[in-house]
C-alpha atoms as a PDB file:
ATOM      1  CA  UNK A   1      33.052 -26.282  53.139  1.00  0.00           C
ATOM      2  CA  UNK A   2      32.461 -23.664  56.173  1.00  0.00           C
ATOM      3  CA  UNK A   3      32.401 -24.889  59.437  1.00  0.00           C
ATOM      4  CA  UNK A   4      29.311 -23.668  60.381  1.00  0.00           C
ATOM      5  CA  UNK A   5      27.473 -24.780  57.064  1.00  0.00           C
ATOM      6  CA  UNK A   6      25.652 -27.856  57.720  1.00  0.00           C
ATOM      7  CA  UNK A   7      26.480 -31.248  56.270  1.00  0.00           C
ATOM      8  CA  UNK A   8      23.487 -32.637  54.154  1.00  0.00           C
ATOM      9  CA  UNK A   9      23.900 -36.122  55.541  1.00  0.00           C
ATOM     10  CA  UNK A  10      22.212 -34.854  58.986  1.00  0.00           C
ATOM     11  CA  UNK A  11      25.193 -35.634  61.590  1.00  0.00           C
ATOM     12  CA  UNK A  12      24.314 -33.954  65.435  1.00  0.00           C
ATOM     13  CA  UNK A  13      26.297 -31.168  66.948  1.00  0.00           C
ATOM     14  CA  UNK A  14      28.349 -33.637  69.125  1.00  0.00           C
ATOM     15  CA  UNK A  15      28.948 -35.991  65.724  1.00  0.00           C
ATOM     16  CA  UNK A  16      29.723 -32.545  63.443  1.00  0.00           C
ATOM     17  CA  UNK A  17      32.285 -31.544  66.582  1.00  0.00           C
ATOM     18  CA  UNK A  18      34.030 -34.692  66.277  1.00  0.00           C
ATOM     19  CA  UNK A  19      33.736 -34.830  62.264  1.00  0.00           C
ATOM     20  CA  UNK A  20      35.431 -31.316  62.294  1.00  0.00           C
ATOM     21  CA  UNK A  21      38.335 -32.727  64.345  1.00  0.00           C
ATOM     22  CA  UNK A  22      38.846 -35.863  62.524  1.00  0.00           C
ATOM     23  CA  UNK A  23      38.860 -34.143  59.405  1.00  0.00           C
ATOM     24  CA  UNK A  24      41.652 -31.436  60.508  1.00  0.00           C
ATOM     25  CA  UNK A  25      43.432 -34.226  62.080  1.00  0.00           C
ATOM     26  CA  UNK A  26      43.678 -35.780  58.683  1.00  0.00           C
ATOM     27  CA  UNK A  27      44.370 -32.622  57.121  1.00  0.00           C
ATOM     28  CA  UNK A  28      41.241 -32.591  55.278  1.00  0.00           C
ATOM     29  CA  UNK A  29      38.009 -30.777  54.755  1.00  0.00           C
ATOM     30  CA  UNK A  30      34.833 -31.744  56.461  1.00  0.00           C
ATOM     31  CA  UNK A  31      33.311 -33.011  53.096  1.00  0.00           C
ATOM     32  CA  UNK A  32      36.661 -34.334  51.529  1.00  0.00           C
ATOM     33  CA  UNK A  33      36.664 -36.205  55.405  1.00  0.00           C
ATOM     34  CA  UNK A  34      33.113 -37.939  54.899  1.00  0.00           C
ATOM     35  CA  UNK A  35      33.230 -38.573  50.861  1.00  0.00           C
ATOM     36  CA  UNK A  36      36.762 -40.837  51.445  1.00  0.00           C
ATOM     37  CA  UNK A  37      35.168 -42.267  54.350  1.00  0.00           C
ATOM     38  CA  UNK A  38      32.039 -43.423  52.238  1.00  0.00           C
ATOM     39  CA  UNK A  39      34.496 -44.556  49.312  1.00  0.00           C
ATOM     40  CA  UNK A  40      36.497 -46.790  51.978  1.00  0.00           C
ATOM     41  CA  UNK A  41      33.683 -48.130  53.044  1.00  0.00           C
ATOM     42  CA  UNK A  42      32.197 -48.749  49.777  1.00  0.00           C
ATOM     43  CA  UNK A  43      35.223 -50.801  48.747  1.00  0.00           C
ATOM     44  CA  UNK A  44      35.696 -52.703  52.064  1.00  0.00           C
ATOM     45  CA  UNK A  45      35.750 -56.286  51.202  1.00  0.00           C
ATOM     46  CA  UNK A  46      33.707 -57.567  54.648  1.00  0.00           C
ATOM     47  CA  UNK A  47      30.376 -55.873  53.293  1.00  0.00           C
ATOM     48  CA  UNK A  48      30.908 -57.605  49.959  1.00  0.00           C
ATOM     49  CA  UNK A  49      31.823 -61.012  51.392  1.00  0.00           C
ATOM     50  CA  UNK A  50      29.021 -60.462  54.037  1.00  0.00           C
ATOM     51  CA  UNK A  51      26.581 -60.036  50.843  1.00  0.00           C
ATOM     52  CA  UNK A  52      27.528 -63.436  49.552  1.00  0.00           C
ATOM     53  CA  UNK A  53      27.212 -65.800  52.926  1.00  0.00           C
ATOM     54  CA  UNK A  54      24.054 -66.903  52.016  1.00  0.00           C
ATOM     55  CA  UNK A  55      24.919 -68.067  48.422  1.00  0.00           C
ATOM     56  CA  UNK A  56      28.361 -69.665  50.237  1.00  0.00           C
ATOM     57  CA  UNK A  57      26.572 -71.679  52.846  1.00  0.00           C
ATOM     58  CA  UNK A  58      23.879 -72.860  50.571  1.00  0.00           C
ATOM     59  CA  UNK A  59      26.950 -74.523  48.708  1.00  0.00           C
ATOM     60  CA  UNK A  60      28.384 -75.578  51.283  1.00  0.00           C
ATOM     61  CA  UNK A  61      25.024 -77.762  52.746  1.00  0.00           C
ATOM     62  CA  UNK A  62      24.903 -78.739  49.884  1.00  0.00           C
ATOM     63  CA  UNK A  63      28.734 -79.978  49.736  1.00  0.00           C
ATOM     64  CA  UNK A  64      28.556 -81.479  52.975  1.00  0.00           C
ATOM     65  CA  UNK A  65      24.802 -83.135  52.570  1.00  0.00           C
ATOM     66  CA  UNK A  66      26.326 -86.720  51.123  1.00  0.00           C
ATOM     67  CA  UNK A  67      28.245 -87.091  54.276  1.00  0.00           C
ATOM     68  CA  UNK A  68      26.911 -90.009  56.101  1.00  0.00           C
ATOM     69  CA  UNK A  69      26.688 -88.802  59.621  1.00  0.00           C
ATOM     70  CA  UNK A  70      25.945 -92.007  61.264  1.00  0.00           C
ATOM     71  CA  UNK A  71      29.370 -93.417  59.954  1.00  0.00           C
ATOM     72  CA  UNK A  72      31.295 -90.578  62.122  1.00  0.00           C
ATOM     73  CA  UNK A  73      31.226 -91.418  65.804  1.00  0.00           C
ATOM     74  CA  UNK A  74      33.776 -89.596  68.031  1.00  0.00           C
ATOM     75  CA  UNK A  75      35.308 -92.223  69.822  1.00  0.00           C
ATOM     76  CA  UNK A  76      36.422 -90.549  73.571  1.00  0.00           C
ATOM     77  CA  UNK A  77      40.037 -91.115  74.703  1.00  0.00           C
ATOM     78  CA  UNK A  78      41.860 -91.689  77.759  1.00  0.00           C
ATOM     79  CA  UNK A  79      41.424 -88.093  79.024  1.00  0.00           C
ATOM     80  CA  UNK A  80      37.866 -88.069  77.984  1.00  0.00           C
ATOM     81  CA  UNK A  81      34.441 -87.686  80.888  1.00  0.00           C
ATOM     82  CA  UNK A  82      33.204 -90.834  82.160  1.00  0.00           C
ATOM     83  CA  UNK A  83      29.730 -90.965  81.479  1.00  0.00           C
ATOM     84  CA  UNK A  84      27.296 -92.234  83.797  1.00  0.00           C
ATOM     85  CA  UNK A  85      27.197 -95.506  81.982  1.00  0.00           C
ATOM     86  CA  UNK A  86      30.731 -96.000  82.412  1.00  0.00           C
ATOM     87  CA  UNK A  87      30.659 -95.166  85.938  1.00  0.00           C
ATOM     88  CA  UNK A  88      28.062 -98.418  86.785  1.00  0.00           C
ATOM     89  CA  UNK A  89      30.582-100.416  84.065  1.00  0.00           C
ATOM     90  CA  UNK A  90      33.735 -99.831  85.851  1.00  0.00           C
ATOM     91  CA  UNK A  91      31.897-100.049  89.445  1.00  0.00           C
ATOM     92  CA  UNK A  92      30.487-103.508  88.543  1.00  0.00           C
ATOM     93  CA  UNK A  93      34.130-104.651  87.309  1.00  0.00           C
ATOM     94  CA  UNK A  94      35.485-103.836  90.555  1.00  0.00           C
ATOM     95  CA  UNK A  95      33.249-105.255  92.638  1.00  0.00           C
END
């Protein structure tokens, strides 16, 4: 490919600029460059995994749905917030 012809895939003269010097810095051509780039992307496993979050968290609603949430409380520790309610409980055992 010439580096004046233009690339069909419509890139600006800034993006072309740095296209050119990515591509030399990798020691390839402008359209060897962009067709690797669109293979590696192609075959990047986030896009593929990203396609099947839906179908994952429908199963896993659906995994999770028998748990009885009233049956888990969180119990606070010793280093836990007193709540207002505990405030008026410890001030009326003091007084």
């Amino acid at each position: 490919m010439d580096q004046n012809e233009d690339l069909a895939i419509g890139f600006g003269p800034q993006e072309r600029e740095q296209l050119l010097r990515a591509a030399e810095a990798a020691g390839k051509s402008p359209a060897e460059f962009v067709r690797d780039a669109a293979l590696d992307a192609a075959e990047d496993p986030f896009p593929r995994a990203l396609a099947n979050a839906r179908h994952s968290a429908t199963e896993l609603a659906s995994a999770f749905a028998h748990i009885d949430r009233a049956t888990h409380t969180v119990t606070p520790g010793p280093d836990s917030p007193m709540s207002s309610r505990d405030l008026r409980a410890a001030s009326r055992r003091a007084a």
